[in-house]
C-alpha atoms as a PDB file:
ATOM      1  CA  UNK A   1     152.094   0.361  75.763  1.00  0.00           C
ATOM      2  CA  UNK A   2     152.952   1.149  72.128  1.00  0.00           C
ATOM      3  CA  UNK A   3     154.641  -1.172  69.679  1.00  0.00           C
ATOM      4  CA  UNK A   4     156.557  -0.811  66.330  1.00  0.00           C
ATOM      5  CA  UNK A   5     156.928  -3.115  63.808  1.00  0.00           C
ATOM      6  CA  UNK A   6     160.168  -2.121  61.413  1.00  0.00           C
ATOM      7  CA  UNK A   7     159.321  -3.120  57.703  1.00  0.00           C
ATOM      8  CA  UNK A   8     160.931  -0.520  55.493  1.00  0.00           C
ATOM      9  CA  UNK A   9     164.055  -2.648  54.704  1.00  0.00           C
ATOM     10  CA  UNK A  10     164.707  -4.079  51.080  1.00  0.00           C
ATOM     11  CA  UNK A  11     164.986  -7.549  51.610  1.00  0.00           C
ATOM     12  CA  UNK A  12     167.963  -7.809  49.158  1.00  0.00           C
ATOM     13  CA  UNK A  13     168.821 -11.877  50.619  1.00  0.00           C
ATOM     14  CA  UNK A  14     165.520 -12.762  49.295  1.00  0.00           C
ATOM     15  CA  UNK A  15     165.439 -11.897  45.910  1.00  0.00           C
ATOM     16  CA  UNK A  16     164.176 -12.074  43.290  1.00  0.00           C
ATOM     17  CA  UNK A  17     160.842 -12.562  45.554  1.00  0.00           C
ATOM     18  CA  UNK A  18     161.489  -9.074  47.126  1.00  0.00           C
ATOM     19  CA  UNK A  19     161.503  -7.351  44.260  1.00  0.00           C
ATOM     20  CA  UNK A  20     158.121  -7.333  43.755  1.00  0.00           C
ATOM     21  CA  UNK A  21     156.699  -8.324  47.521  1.00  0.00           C
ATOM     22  CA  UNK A  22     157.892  -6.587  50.426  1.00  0.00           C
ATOM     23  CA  UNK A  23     159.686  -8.859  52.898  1.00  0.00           C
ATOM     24  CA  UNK A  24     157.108  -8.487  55.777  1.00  0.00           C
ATOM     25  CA  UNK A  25     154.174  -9.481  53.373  1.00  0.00           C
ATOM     26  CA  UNK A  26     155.807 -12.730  51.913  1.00  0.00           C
ATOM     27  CA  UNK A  27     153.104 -15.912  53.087  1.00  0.00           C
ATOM     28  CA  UNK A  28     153.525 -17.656  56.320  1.00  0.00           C
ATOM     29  CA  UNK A  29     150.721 -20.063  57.779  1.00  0.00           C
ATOM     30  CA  UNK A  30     148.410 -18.871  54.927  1.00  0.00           C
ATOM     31  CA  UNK A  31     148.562 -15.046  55.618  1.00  0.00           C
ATOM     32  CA  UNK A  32     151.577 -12.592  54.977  1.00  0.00           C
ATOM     33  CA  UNK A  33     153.982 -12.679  57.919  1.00  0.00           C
ATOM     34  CA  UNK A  34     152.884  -8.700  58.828  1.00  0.00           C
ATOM     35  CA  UNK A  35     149.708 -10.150  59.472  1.00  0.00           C
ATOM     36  CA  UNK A  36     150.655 -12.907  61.592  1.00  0.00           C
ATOM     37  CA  UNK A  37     152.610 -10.330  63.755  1.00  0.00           C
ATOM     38  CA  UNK A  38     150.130  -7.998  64.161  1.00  0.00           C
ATOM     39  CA  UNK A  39     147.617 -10.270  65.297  1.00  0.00           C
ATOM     40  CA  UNK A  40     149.709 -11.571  68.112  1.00  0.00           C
ATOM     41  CA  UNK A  41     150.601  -7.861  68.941  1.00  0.00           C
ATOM     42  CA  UNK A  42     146.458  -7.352  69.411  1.00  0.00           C
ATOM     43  CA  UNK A  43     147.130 -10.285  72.121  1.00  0.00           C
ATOM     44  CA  UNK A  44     149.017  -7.780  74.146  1.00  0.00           C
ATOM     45  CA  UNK A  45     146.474  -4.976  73.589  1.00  0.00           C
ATOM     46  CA  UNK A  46     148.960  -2.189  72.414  1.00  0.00           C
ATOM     47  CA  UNK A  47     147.519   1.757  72.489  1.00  0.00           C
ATOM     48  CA  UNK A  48     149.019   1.816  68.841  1.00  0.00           C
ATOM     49  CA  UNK A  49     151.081  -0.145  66.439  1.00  0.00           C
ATOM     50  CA  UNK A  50     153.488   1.867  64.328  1.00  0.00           C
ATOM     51  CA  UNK A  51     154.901   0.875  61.390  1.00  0.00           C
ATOM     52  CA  UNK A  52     157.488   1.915  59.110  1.00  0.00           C
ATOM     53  CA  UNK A  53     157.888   1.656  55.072  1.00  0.00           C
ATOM     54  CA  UNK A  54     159.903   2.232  52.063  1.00  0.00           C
ATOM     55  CA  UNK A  55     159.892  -0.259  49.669  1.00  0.00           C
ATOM     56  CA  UNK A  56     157.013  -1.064  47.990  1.00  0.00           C
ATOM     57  CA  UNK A  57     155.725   0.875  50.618  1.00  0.00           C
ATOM     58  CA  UNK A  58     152.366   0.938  49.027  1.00  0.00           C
ATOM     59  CA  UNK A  59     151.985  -2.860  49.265  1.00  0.00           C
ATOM     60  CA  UNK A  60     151.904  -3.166  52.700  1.00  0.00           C
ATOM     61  CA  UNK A  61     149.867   0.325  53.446  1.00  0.00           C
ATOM     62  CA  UNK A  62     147.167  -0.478  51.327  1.00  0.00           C
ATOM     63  CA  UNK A  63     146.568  -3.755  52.898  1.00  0.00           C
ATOM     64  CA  UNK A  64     146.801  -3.430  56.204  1.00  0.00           C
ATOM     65  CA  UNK A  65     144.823  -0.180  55.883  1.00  0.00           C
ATOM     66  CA  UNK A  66     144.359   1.129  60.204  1.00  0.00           C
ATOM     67  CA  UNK A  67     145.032  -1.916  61.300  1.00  0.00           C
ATOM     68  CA  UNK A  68     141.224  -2.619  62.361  1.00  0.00           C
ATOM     69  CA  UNK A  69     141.034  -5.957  60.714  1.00  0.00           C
ATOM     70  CA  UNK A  70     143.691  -7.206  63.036  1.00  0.00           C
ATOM     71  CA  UNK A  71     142.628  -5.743  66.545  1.00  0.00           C
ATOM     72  CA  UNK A  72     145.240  -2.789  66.369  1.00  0.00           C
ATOM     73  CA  UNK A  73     145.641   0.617  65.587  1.00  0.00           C
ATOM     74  CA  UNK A  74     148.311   1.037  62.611  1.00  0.00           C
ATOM     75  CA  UNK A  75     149.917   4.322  62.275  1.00  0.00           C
ATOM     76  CA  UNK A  76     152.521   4.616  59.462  1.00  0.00           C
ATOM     77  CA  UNK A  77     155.982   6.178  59.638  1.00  0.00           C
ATOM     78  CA  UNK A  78     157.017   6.933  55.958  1.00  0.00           C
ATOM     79  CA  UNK A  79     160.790   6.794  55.112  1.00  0.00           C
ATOM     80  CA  UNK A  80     161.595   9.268  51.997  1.00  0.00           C
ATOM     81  CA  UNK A  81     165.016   7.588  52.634  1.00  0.00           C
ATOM     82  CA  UNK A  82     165.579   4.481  53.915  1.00  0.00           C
ATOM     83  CA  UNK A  83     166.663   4.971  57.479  1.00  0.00           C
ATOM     84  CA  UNK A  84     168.100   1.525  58.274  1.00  0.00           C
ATOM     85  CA  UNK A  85     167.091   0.386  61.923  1.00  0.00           C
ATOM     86  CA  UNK A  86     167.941   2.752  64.492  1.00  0.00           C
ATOM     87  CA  UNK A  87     167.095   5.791  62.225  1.00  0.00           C
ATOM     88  CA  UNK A  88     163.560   4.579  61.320  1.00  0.00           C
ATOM     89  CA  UNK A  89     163.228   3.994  65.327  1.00  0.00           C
ATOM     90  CA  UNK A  90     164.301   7.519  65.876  1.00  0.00           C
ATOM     91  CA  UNK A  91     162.111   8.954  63.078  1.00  0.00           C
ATOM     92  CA  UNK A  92     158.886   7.411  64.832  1.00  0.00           C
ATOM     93  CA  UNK A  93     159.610   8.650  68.237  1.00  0.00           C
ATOM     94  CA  UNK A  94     157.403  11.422  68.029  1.00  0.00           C
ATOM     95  CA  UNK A  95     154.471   8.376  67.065  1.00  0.00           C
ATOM     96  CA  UNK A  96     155.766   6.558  69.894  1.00  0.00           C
ATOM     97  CA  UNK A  97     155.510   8.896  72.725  1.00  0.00           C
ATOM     98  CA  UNK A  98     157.560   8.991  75.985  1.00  0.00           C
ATOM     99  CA  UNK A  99     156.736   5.464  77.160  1.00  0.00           C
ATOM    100  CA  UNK A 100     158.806   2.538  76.978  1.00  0.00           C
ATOM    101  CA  UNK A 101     157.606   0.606  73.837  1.00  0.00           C
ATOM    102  CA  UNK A 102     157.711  -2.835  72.402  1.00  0.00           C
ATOM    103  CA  UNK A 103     160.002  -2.912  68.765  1.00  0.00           C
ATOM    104  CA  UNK A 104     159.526  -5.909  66.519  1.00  0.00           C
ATOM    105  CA  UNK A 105     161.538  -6.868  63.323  1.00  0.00           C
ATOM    106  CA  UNK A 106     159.050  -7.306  61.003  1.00  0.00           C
ATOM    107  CA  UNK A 107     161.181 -10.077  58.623  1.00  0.00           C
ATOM    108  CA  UNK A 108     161.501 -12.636  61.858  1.00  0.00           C
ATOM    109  CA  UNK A 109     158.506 -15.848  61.935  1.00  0.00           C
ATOM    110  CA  UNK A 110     157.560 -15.897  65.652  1.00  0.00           C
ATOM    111  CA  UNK A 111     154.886 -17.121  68.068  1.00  0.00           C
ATOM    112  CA  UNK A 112     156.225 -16.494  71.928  1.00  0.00           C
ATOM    113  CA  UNK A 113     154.965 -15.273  75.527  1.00  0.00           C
ATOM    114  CA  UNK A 114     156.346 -11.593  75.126  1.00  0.00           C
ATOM    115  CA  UNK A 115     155.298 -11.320  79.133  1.00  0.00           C
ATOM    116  CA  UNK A 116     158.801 -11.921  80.258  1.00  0.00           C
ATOM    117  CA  UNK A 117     159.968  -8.988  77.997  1.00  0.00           C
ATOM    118  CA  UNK A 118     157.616  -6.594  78.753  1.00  0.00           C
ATOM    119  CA  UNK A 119     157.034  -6.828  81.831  1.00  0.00           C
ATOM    120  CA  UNK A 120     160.913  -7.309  82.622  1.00  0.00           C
ATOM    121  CA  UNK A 121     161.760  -3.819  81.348  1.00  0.00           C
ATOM    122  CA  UNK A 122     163.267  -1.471  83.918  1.00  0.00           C
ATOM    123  CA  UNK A 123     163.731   2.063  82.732  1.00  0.00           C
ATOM    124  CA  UNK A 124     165.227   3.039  85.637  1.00  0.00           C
ATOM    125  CA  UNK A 125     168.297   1.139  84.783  1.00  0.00           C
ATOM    126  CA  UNK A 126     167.951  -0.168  81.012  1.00  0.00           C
ATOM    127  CA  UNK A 127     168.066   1.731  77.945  1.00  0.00           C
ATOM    128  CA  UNK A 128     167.107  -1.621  76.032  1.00  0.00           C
ATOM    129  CA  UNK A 129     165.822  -5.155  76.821  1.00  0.00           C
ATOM    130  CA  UNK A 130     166.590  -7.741  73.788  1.00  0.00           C
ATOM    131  CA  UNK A 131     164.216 -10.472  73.229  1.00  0.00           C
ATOM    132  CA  UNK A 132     166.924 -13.553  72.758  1.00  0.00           C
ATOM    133  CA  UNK A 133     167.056 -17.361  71.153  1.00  0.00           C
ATOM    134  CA  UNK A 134     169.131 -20.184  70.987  1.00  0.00           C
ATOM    135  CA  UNK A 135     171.783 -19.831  67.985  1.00  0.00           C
ATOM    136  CA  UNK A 136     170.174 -22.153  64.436  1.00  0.00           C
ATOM    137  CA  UNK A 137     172.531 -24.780  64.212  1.00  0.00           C
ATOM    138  CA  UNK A 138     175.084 -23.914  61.591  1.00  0.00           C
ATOM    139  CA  UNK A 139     175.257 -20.511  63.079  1.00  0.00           C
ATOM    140  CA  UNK A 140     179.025 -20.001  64.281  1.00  0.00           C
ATOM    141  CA  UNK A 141     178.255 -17.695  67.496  1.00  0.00           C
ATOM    142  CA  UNK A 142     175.586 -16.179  68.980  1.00  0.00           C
ATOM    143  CA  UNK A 143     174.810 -11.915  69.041  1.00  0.00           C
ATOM    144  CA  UNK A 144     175.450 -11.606  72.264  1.00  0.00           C
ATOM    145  CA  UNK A 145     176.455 -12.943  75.567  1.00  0.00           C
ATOM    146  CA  UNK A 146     174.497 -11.958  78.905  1.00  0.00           C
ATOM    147  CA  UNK A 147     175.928 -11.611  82.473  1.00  0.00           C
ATOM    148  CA  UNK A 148     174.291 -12.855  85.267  1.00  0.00           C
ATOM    149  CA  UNK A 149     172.705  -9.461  86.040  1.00  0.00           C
ATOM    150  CA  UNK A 150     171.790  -9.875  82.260  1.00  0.00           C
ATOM    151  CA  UNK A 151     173.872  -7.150  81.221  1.00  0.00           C
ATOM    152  CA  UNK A 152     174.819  -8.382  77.430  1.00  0.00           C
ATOM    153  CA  UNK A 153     178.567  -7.694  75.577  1.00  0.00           C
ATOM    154  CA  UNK A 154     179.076  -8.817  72.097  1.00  0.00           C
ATOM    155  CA  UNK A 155     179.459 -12.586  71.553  1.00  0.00           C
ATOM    156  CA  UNK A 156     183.089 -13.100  70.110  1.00  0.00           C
ATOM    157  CA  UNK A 157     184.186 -16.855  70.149  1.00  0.00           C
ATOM    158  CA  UNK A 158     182.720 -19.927  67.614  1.00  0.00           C
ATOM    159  CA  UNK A 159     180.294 -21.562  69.585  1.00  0.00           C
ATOM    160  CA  UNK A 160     178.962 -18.621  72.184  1.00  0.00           C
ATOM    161  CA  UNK A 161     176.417 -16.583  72.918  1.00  0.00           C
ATOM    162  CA  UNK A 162     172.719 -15.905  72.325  1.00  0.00           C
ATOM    163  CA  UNK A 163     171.082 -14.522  68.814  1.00  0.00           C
ATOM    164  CA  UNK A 164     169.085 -11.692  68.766  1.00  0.00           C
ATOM    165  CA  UNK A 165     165.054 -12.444  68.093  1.00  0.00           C
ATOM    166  CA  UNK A 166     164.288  -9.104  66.776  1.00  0.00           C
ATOM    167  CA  UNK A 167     161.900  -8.202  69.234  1.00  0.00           C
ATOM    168  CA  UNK A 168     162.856  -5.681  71.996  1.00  0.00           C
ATOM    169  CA  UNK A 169     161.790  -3.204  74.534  1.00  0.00           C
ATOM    170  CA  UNK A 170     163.415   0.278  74.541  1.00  0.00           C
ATOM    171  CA  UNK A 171     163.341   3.653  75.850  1.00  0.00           C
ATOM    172  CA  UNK A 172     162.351   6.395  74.083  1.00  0.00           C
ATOM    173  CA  UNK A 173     164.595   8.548  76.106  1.00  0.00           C
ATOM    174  CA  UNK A 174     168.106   6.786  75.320  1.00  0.00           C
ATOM    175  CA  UNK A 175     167.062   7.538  71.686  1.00  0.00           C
ATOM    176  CA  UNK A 176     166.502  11.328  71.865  1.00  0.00           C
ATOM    177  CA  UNK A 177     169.487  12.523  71.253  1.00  0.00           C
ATOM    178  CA  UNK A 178     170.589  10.221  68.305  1.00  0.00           C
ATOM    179  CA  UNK A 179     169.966  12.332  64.839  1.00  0.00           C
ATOM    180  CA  UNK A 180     167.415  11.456  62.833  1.00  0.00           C
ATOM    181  CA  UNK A 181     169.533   9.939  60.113  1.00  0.00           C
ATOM    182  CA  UNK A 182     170.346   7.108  58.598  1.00  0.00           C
ATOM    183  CA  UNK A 183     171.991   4.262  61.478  1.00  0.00           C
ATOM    184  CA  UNK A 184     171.981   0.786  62.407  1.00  0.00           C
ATOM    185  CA  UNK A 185     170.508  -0.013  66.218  1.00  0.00           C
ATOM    186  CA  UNK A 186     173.624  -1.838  66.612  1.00  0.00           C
ATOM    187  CA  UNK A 187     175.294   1.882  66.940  1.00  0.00           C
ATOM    188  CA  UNK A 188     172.669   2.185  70.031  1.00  0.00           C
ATOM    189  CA  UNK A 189     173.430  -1.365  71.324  1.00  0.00           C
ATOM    190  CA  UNK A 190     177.403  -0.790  71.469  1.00  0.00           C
ATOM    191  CA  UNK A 191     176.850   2.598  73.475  1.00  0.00           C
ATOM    192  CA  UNK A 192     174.244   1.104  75.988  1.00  0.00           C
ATOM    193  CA  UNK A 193     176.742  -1.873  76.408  1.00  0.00           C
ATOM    194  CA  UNK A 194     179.597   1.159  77.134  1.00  0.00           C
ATOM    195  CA  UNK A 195     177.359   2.037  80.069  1.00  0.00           C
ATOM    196  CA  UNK A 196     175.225  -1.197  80.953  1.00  0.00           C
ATOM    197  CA  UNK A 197     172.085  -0.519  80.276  1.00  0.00           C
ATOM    198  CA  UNK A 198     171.928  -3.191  77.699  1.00  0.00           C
ATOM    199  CA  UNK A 199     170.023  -6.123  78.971  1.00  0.00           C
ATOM    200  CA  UNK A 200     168.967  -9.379  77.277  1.00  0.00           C
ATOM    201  CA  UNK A 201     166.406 -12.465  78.537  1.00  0.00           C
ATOM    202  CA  UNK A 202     165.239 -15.651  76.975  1.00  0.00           C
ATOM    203  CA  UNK A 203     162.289 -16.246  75.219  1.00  0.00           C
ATOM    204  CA  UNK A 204     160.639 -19.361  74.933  1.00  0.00           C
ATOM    205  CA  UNK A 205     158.377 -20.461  71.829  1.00  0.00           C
ATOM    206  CA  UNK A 206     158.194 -20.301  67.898  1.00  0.00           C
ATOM    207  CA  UNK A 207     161.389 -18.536  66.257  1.00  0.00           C
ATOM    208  CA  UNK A 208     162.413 -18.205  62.632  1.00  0.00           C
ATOM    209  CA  UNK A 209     164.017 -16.284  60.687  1.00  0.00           C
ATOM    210  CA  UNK A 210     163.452 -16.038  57.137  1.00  0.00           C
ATOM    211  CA  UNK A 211     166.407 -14.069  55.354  1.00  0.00           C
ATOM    212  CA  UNK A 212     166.959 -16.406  52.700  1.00  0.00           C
ATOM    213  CA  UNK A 213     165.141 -18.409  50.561  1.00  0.00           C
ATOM    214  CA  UNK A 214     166.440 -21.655  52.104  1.00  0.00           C
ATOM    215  CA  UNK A 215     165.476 -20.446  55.777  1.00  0.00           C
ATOM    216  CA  UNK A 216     162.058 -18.867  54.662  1.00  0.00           C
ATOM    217  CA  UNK A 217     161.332 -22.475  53.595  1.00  0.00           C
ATOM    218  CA  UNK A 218     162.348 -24.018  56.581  1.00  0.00           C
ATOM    219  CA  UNK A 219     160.012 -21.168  58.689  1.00  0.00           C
ATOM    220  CA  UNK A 220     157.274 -22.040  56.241  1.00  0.00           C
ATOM    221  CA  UNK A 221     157.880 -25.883  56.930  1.00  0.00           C
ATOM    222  CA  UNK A 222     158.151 -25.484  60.884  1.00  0.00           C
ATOM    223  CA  UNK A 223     155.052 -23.136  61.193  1.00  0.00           C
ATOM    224  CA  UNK A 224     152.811 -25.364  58.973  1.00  0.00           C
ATOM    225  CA  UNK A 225     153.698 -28.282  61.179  1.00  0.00           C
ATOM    226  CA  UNK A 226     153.155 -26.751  64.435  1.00  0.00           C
ATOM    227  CA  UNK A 227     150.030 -24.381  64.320  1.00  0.00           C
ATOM    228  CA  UNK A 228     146.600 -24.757  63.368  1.00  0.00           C
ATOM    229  CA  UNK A 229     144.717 -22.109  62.417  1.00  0.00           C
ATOM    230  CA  UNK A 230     141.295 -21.065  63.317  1.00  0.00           C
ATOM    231  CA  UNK A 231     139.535 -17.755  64.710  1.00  0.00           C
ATOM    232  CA  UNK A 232     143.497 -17.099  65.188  1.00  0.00           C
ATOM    233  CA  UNK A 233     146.446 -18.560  65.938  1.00  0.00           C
ATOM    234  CA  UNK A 234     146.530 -21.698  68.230  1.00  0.00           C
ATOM    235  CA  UNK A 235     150.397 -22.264  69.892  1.00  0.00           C
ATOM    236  CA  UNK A 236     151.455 -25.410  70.153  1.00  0.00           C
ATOM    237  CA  UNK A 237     154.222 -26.020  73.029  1.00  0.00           C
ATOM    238  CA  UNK A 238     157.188 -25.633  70.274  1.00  0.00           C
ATOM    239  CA  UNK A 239     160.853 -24.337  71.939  1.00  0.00           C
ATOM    240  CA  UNK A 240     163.575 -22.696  70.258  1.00  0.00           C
ATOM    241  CA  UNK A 241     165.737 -25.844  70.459  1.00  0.00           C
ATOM    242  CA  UNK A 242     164.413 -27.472  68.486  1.00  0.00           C
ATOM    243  CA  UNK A 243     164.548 -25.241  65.314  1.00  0.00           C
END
């Protein structure tokens, strides 16, 4: 299996910080948060780790170098342009390959068993399997709402609904024939909803997501009190409740 981390974006909710660190490489747990998720993608022993830039681009290349220090392989997809979410998925296809591969936001604080996901992906019948949490308190509605097949439609009414984690499974194949352009992923979600191949299943463990100063705080505070650090990262039985 293959696995992308997406960390070309421009963090505009957390400046000023962003405009001089890239969002993925702001500190959480004593090590910038790219780091944190690419050691807990060497857990699951991925062929490759792609990962795409833009801003600042150079500040997270030069760093994380091939990816060796961390137990992975790092290949880099460069955006000229920034290519939101779906088009920097579509540009690194071809990085990729044909396989079903694991996508993770690289802006989201997380420690979780990714076994469910992974190993819950069906091809056969899903174009996409979303990683999903509880909704923060304060958070009106959730991104979506599953079925009981797990089939997901967009969450509409105050108090409904599951959020989004950022970390997914999709198939290469249901991307092909998008351009490669600029696009969000949500323009891929809404057409594998039109033919149900959207599918979405709980995760349990560490989730936080660190958009704003006030919430990267919070994720900072949480992940401090939680996990110890040693050799690596030590979980501590921590559920999305109780963020």
């Amino acid at each position: 299996m293959n696995a992308m981390v997406l960390a070309a974006g421009l963090g505009k909710r957390l400046r000023p910080l962003t405009d001089s660190v890239p969002k993925p490489m702001v500190e959480m747990g004593g090590r910038p948060l790219l780091e944190q998720t690419l050691l807990q993608l060497a857990t699951l022993q991925p062929e490759r780790v792609v990962i795409n830039v833009h801003h600042l681009a150079e500040k997270i290349t030069q760093p994380i170098g091939d990816g060796a220090a961390y137990g992975v392989r790092v290949f880099w997809s460069r955006e000229a342009e920034l290519m939101d979410t779906g088009g920097g998925v579509r540009m690194a296809l071809p990085l990729l390959g044909e396989h079903p591969f694991l996508a993770v936001n690289g802006d989201v604080a997380w420690h979780m068993d990714l076994a469910p996901l992974i190993h819950g992906f069906d091809p056969a019948r899903m174009d996409g399997l979303l990683g999903l949490v509880h909704t923060p308190a304060g958070t009106p509605r959730g991104d979506f709402l599953p079925d009981r097949d797990g089939r997901l439609h967009r969450a509409t009414r105050t108090g409904e609904g599951l959020l989004y984690s950022g970390l997914q499974m999709l198939n290469p194949k249901a991307l092909l024939d998008y351009p490669v352009e600029p696009f969000s992923l949500n323009r891929f979600y809404d057409d594998a909803m039109a033919t149900g191949r959207l599918f979405g299943i709980p995760l349990a463990g560490f989730w936080a997501d660190i958009g704003t100063p006030d919430r990267l705080s919070a994720a900072r505070l949480a992940w401090k009190n939680r996990f110890a650090f040693g050799d690596g990262l030590a979980y501590n039985d921590f559920r999305i409740s109780d963020c």
